[in-house]
C-alpha atoms as a PDB file:
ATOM      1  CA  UNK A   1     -60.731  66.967   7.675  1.00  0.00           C
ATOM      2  CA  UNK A   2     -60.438  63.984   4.856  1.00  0.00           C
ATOM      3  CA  UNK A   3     -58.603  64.929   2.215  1.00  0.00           C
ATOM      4  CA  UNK A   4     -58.754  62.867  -1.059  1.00  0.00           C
ATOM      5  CA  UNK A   5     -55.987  61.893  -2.674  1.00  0.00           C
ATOM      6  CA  UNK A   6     -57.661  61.037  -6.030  1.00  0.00           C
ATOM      7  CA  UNK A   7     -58.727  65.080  -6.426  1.00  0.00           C
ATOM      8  CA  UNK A   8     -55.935  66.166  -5.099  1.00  0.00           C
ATOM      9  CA  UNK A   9     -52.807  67.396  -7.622  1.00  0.00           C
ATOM     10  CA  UNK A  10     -50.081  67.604  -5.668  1.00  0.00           C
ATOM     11  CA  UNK A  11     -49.172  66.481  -2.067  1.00  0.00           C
ATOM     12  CA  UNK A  12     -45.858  66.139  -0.120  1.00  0.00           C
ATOM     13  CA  UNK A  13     -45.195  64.878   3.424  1.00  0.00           C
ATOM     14  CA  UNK A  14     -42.139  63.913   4.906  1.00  0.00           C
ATOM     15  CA  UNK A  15     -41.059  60.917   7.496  1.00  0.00           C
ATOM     16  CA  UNK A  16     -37.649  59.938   9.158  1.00  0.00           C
ATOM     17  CA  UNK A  17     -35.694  58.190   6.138  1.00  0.00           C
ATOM     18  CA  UNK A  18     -36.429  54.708   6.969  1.00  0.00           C
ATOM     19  CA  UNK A  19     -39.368  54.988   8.362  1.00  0.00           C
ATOM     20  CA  UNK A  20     -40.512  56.831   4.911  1.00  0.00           C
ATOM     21  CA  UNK A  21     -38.834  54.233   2.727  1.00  0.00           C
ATOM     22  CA  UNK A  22     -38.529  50.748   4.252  1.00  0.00           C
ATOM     23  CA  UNK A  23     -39.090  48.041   1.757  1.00  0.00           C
ATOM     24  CA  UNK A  24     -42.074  46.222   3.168  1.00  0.00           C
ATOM     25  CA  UNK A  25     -43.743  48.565   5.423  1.00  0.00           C
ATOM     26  CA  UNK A  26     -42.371  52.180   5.141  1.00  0.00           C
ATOM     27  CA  UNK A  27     -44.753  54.635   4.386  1.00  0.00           C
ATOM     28  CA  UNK A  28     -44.158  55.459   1.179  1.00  0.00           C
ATOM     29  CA  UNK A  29     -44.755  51.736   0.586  1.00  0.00           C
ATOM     30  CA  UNK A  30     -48.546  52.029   1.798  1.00  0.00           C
ATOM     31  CA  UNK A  31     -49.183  54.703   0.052  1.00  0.00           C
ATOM     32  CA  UNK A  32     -47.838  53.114  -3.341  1.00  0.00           C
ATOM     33  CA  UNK A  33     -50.183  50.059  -2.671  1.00  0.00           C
ATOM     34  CA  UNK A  34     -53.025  52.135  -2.118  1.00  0.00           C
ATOM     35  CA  UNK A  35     -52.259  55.388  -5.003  1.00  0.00           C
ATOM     36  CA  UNK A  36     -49.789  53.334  -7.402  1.00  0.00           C
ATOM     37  CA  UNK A  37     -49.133  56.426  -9.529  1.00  0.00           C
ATOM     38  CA  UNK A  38     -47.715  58.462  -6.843  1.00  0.00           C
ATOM     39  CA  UNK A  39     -44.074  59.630  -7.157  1.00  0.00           C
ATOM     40  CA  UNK A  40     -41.544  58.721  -4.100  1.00  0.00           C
ATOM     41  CA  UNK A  41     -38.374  60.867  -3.608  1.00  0.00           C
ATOM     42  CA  UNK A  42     -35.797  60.537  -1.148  1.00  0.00           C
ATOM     43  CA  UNK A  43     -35.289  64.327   0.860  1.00  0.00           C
ATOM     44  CA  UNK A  44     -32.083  65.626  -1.383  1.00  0.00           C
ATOM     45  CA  UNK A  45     -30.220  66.826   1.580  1.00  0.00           C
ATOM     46  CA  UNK A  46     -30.175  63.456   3.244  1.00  0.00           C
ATOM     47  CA  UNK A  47     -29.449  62.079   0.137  1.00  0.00           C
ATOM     48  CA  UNK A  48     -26.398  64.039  -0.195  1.00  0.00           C
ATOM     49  CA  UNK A  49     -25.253  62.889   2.945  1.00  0.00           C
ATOM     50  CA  UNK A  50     -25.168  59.344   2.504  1.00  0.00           C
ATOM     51  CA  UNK A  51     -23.566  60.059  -1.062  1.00  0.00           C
ATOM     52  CA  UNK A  52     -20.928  62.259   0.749  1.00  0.00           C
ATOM     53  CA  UNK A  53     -20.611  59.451   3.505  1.00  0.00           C
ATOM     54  CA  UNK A  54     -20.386  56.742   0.779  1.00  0.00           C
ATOM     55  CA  UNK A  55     -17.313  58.674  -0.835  1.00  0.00           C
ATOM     56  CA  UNK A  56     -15.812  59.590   2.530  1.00  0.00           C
ATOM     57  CA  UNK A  57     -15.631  55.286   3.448  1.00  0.00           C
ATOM     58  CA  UNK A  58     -14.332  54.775  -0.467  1.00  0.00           C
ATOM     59  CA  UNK A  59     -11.638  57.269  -0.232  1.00  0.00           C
ATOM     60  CA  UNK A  60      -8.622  56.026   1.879  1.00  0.00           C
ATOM     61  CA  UNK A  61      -6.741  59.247   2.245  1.00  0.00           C
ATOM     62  CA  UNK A  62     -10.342  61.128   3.112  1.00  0.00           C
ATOM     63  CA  UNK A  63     -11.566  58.421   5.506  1.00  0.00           C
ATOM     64  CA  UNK A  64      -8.382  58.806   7.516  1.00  0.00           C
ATOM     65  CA  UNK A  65      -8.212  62.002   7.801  1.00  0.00           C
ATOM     66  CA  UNK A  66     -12.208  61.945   9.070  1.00  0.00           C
ATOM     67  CA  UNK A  67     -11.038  59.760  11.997  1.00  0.00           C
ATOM     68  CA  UNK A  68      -8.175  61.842  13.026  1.00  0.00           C
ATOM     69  CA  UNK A  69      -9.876  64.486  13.535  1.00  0.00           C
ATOM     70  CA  UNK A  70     -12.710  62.958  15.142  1.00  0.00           C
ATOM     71  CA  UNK A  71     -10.018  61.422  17.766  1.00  0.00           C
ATOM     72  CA  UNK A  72      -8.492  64.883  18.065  1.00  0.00           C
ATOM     73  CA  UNK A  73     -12.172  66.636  18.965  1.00  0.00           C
ATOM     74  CA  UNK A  74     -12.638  63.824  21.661  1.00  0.00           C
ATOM     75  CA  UNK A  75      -9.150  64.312  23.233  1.00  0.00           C
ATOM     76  CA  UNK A  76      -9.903  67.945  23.589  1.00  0.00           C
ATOM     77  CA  UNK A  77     -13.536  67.881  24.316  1.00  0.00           C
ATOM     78  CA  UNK A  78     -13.443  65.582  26.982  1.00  0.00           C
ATOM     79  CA  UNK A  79     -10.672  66.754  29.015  1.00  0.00           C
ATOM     80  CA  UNK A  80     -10.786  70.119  31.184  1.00  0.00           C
ATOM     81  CA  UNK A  81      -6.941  69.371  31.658  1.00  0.00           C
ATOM     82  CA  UNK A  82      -6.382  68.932  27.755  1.00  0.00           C
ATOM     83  CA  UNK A  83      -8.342  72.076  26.281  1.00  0.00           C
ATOM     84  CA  UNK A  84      -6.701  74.473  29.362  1.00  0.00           C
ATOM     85  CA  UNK A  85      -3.217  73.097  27.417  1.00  0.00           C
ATOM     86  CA  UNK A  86      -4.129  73.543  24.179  1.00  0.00           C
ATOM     87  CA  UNK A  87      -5.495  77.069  25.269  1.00  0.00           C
ATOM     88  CA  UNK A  88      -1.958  77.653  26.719  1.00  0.00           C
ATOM     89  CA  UNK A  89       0.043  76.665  23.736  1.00  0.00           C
ATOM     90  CA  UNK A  90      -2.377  78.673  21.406  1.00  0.00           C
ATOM     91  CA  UNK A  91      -1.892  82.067  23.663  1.00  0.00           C
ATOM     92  CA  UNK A  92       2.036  81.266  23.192  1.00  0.00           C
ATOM     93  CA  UNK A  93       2.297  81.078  19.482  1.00  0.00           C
ATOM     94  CA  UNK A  94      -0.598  84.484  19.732  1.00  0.00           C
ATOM     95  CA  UNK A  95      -3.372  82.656  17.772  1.00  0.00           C
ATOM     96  CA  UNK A  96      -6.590  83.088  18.038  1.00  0.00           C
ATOM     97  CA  UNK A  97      -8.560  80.021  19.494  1.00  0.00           C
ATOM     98  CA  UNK A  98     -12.480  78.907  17.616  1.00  0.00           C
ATOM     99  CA  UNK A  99     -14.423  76.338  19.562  1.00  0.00           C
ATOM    100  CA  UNK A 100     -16.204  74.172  16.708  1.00  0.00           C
ATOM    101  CA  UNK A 101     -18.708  71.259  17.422  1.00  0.00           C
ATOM    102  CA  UNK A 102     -18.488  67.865  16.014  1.00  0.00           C
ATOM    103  CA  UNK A 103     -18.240  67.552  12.485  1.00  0.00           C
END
């Protein structure tokens, strides 16, 4: 089924990020050259992610602390040896232990 553009009031679609919006030959850019009053967005929730991953590399303190704790997932997610000690240590002090995926 064709579907005209030209009658049509509204239409959305959605791509990977840079396939949608490469400069040359994304496809939002081929549809610009061949509708030039369409309207482009970016998807918001990616777009908050590279805005909160902009701030995160700007901010020292933040940016530091994103590493460590990266580093401290791999030690313990890797290691049979290393997560058997931390579960250890956690029955000891009587805490409860969460397993949480990457961040």
């Amino acid at each position: 089924v064709a579907i005209s553009f030209r009658t049509v009031s509204a239409v959305w679609f959605g791509y990977q990020a840079l396939a949608m919006l490469e400069k040359h030959s994304g496809v939002a850019r081929r549809f610009l050259s061949v509708y030039p009053n369409i309207i482009i967005w970016h998807c918001m929730n990616h777009r908050l992610e590279l805005s909160i991953g902009d701030a995160i590399s700007e901010v020292a303190r933040v940016n530091h602390f994103q590493s460590f704790m990266d580093k401290l997932y791999s030690l313990y997610s890797t290691s049979p040896k290393n997560k058997r000690e931390l579960k250890e240590c956690a029955q000891e002090l009587d805490i409860q232990m969460n397993k949480i995926g990457r961040i």
